[in-house]
PDB file of N, CA and C in Angstrom:
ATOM      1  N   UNK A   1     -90.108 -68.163  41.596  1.00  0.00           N
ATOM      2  CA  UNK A   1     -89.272 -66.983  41.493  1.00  0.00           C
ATOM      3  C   UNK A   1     -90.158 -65.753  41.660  1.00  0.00           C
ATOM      4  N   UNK A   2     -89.241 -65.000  42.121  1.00  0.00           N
ATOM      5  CA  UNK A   2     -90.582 -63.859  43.072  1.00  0.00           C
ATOM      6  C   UNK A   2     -90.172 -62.589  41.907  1.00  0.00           C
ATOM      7  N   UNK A   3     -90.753 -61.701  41.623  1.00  0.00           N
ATOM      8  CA  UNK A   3     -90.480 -60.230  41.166  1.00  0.00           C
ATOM      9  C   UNK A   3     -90.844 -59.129  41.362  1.00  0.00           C
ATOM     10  N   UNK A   4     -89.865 -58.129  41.076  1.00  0.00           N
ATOM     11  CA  UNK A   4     -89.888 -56.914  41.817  1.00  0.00           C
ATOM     12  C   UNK A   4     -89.809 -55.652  41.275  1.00  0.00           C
ATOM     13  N   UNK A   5     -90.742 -54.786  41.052  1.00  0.00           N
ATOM     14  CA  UNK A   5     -90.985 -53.929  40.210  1.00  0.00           C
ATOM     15  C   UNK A   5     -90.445 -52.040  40.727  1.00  0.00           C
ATOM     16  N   UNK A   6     -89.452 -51.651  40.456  1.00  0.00           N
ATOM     17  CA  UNK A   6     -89.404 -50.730  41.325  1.00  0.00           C
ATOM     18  C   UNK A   6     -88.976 -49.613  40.455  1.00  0.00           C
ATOM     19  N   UNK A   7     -89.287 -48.085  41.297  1.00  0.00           N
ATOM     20  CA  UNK A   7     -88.791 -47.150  40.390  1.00  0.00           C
ATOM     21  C   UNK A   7     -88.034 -46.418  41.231  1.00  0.00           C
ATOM     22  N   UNK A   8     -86.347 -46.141  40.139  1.00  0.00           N
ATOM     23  CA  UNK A   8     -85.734 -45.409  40.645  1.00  0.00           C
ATOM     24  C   UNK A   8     -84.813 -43.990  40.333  1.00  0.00           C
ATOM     25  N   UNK A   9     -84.392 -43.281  40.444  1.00  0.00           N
ATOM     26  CA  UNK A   9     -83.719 -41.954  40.327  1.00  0.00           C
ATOM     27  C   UNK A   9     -82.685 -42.314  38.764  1.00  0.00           C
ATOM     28  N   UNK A  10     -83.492 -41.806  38.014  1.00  0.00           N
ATOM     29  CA  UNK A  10     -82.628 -42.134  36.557  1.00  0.00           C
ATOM     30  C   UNK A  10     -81.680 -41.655  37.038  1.00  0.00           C
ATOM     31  N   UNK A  11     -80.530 -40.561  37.587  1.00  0.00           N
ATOM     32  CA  UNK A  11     -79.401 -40.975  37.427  1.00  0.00           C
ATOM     33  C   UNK A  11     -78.568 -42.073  38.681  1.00  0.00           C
ATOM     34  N   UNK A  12     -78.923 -41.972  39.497  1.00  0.00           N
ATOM     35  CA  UNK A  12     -79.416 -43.796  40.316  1.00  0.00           C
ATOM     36  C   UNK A  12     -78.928 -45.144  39.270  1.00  0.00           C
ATOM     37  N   UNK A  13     -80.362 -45.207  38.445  1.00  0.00           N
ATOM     38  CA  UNK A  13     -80.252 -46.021  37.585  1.00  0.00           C
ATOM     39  C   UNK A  13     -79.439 -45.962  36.515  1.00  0.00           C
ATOM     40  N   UNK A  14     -78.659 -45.162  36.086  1.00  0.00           N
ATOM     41  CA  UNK A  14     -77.359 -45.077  35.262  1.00  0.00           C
ATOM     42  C   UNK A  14     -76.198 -45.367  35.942  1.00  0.00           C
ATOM     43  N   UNK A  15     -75.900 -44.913  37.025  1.00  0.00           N
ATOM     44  CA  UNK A  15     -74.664 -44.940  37.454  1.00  0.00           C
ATOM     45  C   UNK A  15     -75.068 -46.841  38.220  1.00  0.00           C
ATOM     46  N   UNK A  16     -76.511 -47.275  38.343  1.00  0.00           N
ATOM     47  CA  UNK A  16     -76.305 -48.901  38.580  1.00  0.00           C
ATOM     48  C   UNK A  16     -75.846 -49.730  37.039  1.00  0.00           C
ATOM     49  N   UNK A  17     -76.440 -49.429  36.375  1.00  0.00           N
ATOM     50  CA  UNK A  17     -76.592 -50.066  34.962  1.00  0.00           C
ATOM     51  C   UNK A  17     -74.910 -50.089  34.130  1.00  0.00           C
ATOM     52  N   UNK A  18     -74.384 -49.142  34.594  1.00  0.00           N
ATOM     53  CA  UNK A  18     -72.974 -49.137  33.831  1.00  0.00           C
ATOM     54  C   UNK A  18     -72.185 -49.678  34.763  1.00  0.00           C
ATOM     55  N   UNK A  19     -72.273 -49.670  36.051  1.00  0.00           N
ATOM     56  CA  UNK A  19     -71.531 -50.512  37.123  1.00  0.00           C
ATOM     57  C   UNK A  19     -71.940 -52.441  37.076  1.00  0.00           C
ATOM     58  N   UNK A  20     -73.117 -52.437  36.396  1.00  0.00           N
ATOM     59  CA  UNK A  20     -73.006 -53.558  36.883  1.00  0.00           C
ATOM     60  C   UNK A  20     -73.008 -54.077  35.065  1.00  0.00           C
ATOM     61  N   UNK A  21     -72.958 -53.907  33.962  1.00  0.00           N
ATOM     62  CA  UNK A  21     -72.252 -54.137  32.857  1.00  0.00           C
ATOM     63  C   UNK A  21     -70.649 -54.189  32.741  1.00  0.00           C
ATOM     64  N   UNK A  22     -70.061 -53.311  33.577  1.00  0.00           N
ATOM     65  CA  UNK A  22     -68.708 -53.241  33.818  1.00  0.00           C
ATOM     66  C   UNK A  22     -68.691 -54.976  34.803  1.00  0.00           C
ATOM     67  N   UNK A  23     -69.318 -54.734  35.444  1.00  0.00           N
ATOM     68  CA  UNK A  23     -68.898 -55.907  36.078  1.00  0.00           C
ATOM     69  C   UNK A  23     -69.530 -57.602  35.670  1.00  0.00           C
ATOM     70  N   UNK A  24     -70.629 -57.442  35.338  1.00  0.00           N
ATOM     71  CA  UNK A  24     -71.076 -58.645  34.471  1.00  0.00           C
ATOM     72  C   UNK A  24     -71.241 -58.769  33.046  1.00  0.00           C
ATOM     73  N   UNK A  25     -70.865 -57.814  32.261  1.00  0.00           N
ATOM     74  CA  UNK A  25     -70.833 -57.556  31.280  1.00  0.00           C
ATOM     75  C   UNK A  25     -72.468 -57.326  30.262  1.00  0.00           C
ATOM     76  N   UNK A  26     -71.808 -56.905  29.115  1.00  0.00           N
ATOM     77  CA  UNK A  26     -73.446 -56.463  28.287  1.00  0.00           C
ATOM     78  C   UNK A  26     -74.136 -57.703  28.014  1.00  0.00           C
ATOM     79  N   UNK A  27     -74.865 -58.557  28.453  1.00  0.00           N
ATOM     80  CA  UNK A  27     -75.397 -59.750  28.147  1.00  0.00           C
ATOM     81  C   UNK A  27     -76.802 -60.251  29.328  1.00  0.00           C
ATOM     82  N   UNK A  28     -77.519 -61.376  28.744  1.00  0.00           N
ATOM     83  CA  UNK A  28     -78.920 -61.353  28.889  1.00  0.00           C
ATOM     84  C   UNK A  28     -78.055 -61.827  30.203  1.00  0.00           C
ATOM     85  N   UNK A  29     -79.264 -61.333  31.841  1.00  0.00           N
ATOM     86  CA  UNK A  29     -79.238 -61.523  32.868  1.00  0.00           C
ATOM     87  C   UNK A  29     -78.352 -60.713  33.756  1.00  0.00           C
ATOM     88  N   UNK A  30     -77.462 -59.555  33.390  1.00  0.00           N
ATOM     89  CA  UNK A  30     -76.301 -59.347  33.969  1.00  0.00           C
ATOM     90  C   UNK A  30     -76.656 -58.687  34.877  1.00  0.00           C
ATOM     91  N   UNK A  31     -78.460 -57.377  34.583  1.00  0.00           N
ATOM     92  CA  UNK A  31     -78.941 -56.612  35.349  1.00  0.00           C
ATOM     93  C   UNK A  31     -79.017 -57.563  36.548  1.00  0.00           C
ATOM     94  N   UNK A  32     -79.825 -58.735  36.095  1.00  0.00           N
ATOM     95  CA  UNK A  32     -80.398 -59.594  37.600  1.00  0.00           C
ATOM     96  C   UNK A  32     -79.469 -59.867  38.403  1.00  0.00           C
ATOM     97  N   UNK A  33     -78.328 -60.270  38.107  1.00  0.00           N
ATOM     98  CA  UNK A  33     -77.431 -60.849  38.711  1.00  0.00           C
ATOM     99  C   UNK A  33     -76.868 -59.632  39.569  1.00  0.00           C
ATOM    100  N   UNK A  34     -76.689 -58.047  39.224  1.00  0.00           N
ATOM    101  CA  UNK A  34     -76.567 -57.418  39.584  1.00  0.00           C
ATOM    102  C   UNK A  34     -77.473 -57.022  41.054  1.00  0.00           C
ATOM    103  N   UNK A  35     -78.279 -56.983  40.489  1.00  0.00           N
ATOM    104  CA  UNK A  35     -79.513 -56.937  41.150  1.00  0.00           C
ATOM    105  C   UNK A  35     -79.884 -57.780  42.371  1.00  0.00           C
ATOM    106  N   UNK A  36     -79.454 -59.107  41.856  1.00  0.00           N
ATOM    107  CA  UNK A  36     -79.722 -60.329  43.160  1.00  0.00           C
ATOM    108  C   UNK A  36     -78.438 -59.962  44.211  1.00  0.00           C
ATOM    109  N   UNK A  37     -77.315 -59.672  43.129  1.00  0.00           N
ATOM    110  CA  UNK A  37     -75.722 -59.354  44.290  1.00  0.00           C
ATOM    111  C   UNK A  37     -75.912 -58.162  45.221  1.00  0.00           C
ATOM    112  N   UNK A  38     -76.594 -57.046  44.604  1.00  0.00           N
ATOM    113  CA  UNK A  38     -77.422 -55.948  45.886  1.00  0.00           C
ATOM    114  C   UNK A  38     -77.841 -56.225  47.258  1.00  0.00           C
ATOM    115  N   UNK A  39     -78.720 -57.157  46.432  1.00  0.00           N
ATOM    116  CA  UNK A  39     -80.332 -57.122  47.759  1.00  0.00           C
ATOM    117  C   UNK A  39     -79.220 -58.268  48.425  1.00  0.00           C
ATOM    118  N   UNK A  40     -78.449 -58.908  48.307  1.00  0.00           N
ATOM    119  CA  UNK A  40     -78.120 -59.943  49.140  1.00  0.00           C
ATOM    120  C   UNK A  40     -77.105 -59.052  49.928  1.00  0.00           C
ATOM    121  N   UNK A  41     -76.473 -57.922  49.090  1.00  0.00           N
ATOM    122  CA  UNK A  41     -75.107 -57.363  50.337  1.00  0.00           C
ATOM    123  C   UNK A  41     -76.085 -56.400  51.372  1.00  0.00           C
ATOM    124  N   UNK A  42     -77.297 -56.107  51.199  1.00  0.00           N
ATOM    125  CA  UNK A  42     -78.280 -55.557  51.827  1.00  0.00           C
ATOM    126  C   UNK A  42     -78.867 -56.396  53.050  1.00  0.00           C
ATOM    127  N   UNK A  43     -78.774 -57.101  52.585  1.00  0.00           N
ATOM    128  CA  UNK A  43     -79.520 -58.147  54.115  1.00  0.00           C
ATOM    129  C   UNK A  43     -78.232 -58.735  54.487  1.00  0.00           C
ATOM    130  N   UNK A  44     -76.853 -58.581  53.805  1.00  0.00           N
ATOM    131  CA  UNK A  44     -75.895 -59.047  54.888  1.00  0.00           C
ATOM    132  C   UNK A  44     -75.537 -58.158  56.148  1.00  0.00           C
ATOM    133  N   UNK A  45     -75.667 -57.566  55.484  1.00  0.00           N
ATOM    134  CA  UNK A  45     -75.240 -55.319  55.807  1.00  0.00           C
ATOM    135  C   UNK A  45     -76.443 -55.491  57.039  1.00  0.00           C
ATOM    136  N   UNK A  46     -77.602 -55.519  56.899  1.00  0.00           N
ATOM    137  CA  UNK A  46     -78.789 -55.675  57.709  1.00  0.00           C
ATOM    138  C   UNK A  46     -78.875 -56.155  58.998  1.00  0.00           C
ATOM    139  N   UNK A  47     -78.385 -57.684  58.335  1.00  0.00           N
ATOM    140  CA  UNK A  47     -78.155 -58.727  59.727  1.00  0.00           C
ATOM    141  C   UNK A  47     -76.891 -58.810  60.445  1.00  0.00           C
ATOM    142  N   UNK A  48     -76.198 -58.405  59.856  1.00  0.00           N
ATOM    143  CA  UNK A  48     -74.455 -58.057  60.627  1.00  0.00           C
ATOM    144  C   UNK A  48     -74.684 -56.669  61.578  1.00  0.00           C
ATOM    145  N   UNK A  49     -75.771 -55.744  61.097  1.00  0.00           N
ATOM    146  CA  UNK A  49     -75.977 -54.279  62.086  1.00  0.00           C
ATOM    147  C   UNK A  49     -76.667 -54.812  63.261  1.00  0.00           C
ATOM    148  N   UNK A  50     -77.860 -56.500  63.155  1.00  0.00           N
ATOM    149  CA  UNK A  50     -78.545 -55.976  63.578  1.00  0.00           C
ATOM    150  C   UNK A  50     -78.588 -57.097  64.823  1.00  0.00           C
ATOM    151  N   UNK A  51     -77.389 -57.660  64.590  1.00  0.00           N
ATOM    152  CA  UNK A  51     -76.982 -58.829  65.578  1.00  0.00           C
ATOM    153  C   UNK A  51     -76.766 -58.460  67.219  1.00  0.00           C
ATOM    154  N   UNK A  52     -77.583 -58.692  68.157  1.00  0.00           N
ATOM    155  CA  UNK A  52     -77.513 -58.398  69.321  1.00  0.00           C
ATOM    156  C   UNK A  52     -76.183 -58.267  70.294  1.00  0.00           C
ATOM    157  N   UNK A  53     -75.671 -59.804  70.055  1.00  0.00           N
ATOM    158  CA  UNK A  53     -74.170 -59.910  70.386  1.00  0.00           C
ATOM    159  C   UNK A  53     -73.015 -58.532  69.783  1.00  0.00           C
ATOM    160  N   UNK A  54     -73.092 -58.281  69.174  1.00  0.00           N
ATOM    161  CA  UNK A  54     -72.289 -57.467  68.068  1.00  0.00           C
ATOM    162  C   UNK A  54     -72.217 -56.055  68.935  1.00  0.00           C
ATOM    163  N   UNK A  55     -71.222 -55.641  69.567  1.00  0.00           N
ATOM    164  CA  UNK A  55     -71.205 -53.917  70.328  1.00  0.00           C
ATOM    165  C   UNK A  55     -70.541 -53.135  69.254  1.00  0.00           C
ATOM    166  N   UNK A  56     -70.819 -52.098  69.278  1.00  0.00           N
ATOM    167  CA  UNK A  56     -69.947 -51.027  68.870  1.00  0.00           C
ATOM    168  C   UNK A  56     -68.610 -51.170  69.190  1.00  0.00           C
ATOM    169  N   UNK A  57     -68.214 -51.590  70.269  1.00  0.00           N
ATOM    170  CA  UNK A  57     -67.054 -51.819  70.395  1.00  0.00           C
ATOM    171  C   UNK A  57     -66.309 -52.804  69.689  1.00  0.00           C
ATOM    172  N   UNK A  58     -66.884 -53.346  69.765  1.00  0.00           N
ATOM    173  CA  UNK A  58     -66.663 -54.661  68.507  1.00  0.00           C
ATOM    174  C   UNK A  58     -66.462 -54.391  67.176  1.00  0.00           C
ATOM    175  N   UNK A  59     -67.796 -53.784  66.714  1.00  0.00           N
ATOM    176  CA  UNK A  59     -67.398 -53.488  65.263  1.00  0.00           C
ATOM    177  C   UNK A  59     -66.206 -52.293  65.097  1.00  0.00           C
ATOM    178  N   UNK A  60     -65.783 -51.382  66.262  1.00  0.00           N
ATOM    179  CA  UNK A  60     -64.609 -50.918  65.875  1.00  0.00           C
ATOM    180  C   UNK A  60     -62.852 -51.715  66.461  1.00  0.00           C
ATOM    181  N   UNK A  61     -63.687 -52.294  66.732  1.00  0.00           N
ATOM    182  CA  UNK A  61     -62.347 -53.349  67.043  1.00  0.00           C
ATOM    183  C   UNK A  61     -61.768 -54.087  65.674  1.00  0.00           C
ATOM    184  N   UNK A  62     -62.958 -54.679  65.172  1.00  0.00           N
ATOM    185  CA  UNK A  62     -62.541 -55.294  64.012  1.00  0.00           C
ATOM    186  C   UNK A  62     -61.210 -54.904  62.872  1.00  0.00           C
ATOM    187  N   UNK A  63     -61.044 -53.517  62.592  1.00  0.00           N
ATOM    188  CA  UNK A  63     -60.126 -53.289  61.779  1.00  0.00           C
ATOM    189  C   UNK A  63     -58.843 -52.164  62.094  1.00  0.00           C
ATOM    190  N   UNK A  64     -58.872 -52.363  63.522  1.00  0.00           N
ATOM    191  CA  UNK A  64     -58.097 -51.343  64.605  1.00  0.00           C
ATOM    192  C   UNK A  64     -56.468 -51.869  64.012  1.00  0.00           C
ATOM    193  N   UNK A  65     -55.503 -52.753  63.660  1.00  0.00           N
ATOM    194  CA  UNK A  65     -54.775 -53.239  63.400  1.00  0.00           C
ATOM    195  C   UNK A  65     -54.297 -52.658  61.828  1.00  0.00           C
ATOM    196  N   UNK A  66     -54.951 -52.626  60.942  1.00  0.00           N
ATOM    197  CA  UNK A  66     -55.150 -51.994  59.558  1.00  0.00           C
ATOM    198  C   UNK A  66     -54.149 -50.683  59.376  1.00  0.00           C
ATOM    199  N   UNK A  67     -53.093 -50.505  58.410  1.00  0.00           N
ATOM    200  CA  UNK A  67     -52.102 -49.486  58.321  1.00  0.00           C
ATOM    201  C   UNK A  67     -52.390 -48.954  57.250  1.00  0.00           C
ATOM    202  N   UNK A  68     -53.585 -49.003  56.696  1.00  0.00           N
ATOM    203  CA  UNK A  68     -54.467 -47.795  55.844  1.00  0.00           C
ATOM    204  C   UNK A  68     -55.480 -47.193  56.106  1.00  0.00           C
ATOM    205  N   UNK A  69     -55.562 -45.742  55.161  1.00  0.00           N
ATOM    206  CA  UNK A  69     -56.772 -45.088  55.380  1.00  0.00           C
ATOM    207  C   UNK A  69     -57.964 -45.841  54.736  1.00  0.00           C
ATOM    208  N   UNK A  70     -59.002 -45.452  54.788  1.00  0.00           N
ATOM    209  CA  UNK A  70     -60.697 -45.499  54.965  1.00  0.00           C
ATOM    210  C   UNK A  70     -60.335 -45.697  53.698  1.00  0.00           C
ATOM    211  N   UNK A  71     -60.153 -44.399  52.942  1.00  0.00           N
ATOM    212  CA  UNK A  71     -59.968 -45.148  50.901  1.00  0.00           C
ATOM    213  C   UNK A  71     -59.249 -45.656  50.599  1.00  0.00           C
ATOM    214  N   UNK A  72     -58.266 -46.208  50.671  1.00  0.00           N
ATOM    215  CA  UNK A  72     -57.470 -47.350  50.576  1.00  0.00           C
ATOM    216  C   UNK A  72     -58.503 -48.854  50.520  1.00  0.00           C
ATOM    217  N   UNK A  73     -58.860 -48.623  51.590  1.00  0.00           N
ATOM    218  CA  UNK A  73     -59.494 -49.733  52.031  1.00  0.00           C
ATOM    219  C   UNK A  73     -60.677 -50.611  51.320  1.00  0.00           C
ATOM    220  N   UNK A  74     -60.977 -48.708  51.285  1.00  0.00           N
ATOM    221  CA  UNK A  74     -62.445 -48.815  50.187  1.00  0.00           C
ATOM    222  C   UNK A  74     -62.086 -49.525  48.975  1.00  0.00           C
ATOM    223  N   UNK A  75     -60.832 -48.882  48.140  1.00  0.00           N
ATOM    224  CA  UNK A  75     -60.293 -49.257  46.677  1.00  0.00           C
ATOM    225  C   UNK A  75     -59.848 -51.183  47.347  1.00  0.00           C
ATOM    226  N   UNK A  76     -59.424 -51.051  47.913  1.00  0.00           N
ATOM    227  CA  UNK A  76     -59.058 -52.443  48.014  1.00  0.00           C
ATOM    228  C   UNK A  76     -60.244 -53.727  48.295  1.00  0.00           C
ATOM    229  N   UNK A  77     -61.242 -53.009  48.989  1.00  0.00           N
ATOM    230  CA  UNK A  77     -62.507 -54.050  49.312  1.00  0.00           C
ATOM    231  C   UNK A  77     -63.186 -53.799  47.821  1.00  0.00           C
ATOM    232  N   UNK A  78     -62.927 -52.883  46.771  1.00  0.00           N
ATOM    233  CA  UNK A  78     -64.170 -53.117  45.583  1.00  0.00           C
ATOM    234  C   UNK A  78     -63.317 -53.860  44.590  1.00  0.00           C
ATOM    235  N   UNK A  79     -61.814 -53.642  44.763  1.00  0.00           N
ATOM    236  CA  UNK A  79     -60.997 -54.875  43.881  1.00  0.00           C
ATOM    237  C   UNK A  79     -61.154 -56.412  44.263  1.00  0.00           C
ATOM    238  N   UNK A  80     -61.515 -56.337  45.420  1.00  0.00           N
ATOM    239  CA  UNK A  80     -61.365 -57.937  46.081  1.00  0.00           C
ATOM    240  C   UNK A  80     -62.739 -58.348  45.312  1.00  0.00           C
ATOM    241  N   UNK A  81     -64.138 -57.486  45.387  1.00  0.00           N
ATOM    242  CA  UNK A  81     -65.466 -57.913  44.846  1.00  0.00           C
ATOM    243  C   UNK A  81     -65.562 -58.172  44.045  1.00  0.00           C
ATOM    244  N   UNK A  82     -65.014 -57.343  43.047  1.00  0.00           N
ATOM    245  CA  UNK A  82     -64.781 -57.436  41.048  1.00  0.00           C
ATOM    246  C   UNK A  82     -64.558 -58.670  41.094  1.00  0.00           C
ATOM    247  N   UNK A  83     -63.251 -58.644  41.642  1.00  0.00           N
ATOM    248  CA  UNK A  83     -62.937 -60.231  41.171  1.00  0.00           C
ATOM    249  C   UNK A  83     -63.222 -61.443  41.822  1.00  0.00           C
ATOM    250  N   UNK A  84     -64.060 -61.379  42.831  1.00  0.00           N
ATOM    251  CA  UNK A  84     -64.851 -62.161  43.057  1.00  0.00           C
ATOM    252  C   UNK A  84     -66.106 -62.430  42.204  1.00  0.00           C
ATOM    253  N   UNK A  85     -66.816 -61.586  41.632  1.00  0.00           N
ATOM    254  CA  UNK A  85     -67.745 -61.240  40.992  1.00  0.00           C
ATOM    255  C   UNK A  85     -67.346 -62.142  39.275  1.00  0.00           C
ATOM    256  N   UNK A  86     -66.053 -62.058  39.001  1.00  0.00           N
ATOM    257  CA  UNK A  86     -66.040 -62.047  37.718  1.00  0.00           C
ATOM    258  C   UNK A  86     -64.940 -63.458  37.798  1.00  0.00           C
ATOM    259  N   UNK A  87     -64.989 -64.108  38.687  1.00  0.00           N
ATOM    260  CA  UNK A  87     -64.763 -65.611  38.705  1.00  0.00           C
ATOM    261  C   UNK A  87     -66.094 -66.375  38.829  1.00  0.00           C
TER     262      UNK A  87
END
């Protein structure tokens, strides 16, 4: 197991720390888990930008069909996570 020592923008680190207690609750490991669920939507985020095949056209194709706005969408993709998160 590898570790990672980093420093960041106390209020950064508040607004992570109460987001991810809300979501894993106050208990031993919840930071990590938080933490591991990051760095992994980070290298999904990463390798989905950085896929050759993949055009711009493409990635705006993807949600051209969709009969909501941008925040809608937003509120609806962080409800789908929660509760993914908390099954």
């Amino acid at each position: 197991m590898g570790e990672l020592k980093v420093t960041l923008d106390e209020e950064l680190l508040k607004l992570f720390k109460e987001r991810a207690y809300k979501i894993f609750g106050y208990k031993k490991g919840s930071l990590k888990s938080a933490v591991e669920l990051a760095i992994k939507d980070f290298i999904e985020r990463i390798d989905l930008l950085q896929r050759e095949d993949l055009s711009v056209k493409d990635i705006r194709g993807l949600l051209k069909d969709l009969k909501v706005t941008s925040v809608e969408l937003q509120h609806k993709a962080l409800k789908l996570w929660v509760r993914e998160c908390s099954s």
